[in-house]
C-alpha atoms as a PDB file:
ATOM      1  CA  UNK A   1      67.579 165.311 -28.247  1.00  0.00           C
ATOM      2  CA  UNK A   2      66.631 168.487 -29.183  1.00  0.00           C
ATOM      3  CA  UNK A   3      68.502 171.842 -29.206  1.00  0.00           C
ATOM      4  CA  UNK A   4      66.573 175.152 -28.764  1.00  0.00           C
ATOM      5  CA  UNK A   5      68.919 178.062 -29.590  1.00  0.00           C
ATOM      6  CA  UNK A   6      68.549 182.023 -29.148  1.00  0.00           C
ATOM      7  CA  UNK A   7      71.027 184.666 -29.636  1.00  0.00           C
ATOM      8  CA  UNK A   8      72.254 186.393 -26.476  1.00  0.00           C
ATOM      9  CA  UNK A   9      72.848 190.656 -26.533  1.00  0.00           C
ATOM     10  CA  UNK A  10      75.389 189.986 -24.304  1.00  0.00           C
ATOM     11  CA  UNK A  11      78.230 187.353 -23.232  1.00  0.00           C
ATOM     12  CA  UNK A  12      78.711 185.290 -22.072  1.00  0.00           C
ATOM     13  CA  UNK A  13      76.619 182.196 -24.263  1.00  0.00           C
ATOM     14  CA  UNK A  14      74.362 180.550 -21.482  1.00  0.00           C
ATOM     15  CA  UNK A  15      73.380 176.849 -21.380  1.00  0.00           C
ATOM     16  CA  UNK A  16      70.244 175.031 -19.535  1.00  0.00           C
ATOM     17  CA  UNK A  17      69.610 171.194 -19.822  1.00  0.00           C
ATOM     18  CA  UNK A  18      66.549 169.054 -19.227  1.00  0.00           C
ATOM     19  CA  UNK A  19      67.380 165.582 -19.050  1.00  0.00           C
ATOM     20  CA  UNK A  20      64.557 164.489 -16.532  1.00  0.00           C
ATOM     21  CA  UNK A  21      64.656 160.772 -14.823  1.00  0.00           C
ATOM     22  CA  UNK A  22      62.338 159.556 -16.829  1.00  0.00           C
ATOM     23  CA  UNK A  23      65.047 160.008 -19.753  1.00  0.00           C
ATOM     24  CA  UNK A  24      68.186 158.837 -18.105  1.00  0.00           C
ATOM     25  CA  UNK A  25      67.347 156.710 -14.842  1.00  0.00           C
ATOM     26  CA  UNK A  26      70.593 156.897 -13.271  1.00  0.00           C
ATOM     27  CA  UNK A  27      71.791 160.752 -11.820  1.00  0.00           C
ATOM     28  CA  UNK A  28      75.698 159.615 -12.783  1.00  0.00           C
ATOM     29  CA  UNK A  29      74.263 159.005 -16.598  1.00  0.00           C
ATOM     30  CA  UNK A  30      72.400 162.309 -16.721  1.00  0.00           C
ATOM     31  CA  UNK A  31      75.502 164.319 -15.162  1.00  0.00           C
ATOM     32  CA  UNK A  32      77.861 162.606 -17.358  1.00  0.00           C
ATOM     33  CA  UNK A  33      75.826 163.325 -20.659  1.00  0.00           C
ATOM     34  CA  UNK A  34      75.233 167.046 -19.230  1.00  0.00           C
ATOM     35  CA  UNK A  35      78.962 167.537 -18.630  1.00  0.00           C
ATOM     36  CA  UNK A  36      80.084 166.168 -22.032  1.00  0.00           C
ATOM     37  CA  UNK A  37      77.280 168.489 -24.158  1.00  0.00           C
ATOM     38  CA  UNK A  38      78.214 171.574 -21.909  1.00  0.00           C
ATOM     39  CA  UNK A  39      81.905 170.879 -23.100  1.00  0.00           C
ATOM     40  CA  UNK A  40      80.690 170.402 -27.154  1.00  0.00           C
ATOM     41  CA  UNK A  41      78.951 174.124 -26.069  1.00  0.00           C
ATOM     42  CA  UNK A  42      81.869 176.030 -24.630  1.00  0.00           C
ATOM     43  CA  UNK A  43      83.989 174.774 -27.810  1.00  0.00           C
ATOM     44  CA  UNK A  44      81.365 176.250 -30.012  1.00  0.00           C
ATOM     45  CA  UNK A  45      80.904 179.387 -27.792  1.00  0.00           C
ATOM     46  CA  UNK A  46      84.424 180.541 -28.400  1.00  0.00           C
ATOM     47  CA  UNK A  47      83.916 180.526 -32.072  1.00  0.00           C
ATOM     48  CA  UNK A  48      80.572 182.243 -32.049  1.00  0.00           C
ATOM     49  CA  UNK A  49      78.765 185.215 -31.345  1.00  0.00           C
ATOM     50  CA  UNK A  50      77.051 184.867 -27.613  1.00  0.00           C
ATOM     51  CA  UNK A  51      74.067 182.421 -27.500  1.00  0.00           C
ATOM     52  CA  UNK A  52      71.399 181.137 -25.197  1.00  0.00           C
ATOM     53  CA  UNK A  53      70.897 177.127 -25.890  1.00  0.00           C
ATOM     54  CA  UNK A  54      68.302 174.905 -23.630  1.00  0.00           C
ATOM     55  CA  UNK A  55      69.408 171.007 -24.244  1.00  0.00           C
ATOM     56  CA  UNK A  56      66.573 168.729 -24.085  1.00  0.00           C
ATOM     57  CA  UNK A  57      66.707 164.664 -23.640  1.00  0.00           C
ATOM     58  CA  UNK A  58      63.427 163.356 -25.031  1.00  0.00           C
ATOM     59  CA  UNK A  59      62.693 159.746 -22.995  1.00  0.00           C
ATOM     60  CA  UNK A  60      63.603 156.874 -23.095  1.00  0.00           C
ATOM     61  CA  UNK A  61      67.254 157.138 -23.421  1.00  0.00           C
ATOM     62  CA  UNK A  62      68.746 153.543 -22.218  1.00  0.00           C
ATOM     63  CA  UNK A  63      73.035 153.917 -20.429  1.00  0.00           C
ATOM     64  CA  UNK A  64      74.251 152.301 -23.172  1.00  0.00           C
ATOM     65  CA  UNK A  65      73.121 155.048 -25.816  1.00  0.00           C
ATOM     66  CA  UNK A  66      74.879 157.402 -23.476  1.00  0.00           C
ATOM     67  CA  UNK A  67      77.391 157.586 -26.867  1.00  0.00           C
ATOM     68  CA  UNK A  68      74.814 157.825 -29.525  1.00  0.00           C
ATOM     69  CA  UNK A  69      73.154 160.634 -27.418  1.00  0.00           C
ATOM     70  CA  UNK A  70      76.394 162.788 -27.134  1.00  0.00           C
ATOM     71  CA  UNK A  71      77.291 162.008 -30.701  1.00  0.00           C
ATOM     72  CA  UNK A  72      73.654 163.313 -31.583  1.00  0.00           C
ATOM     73  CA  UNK A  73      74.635 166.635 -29.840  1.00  0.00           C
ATOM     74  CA  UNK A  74      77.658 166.883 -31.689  1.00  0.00           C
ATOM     75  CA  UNK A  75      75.975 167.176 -34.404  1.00  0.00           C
ATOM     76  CA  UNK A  76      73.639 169.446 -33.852  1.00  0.00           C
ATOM     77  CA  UNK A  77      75.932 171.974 -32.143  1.00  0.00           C
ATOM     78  CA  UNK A  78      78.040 171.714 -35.430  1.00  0.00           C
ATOM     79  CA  UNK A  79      75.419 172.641 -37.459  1.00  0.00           C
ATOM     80  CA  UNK A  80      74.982 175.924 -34.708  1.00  0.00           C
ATOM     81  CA  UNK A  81      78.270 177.158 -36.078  1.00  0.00           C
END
């Protein structure tokens, strides 16, 4: 997974994901892993200045390492703030 982060002039923080089939077969897994990071990101907006973040999901990513994936994001959004 990979994080690319910018800060915004202006709020609110703004969030795009790419999480392409080729990373997540099923459409339920890669709406599922897009709502959980886009929670972990409106957490971290409200303690931060305004920021622009495009979430990337690098291939292969199998359904069970849904957990390990969204774990992975918590981490890096933690080191955002």
């Amino acid at each position: 997974m990979q994080l690319i982060v910018a800060a915004s002039d202006a709020p609110p923080s703004r969030a795009g994901f790419v999480i392409s089939r080729k990373a997540l077969k099923h459409a339920v897994d890669r709406n599922r892993l897009r709502r959980q990071v886009r929670a972990m990101l409106v957490a971290a907006a409200q303690t931060r200045p305004p920021f622009d973040v495009v979430v990337r999901v690098k291939p292969p990513l199998a359904r069970k390492d849904l957990a390990a994936a969204a774990a992975e994001a918590r981490l890096l959004i933690a080191r955002l703030c």
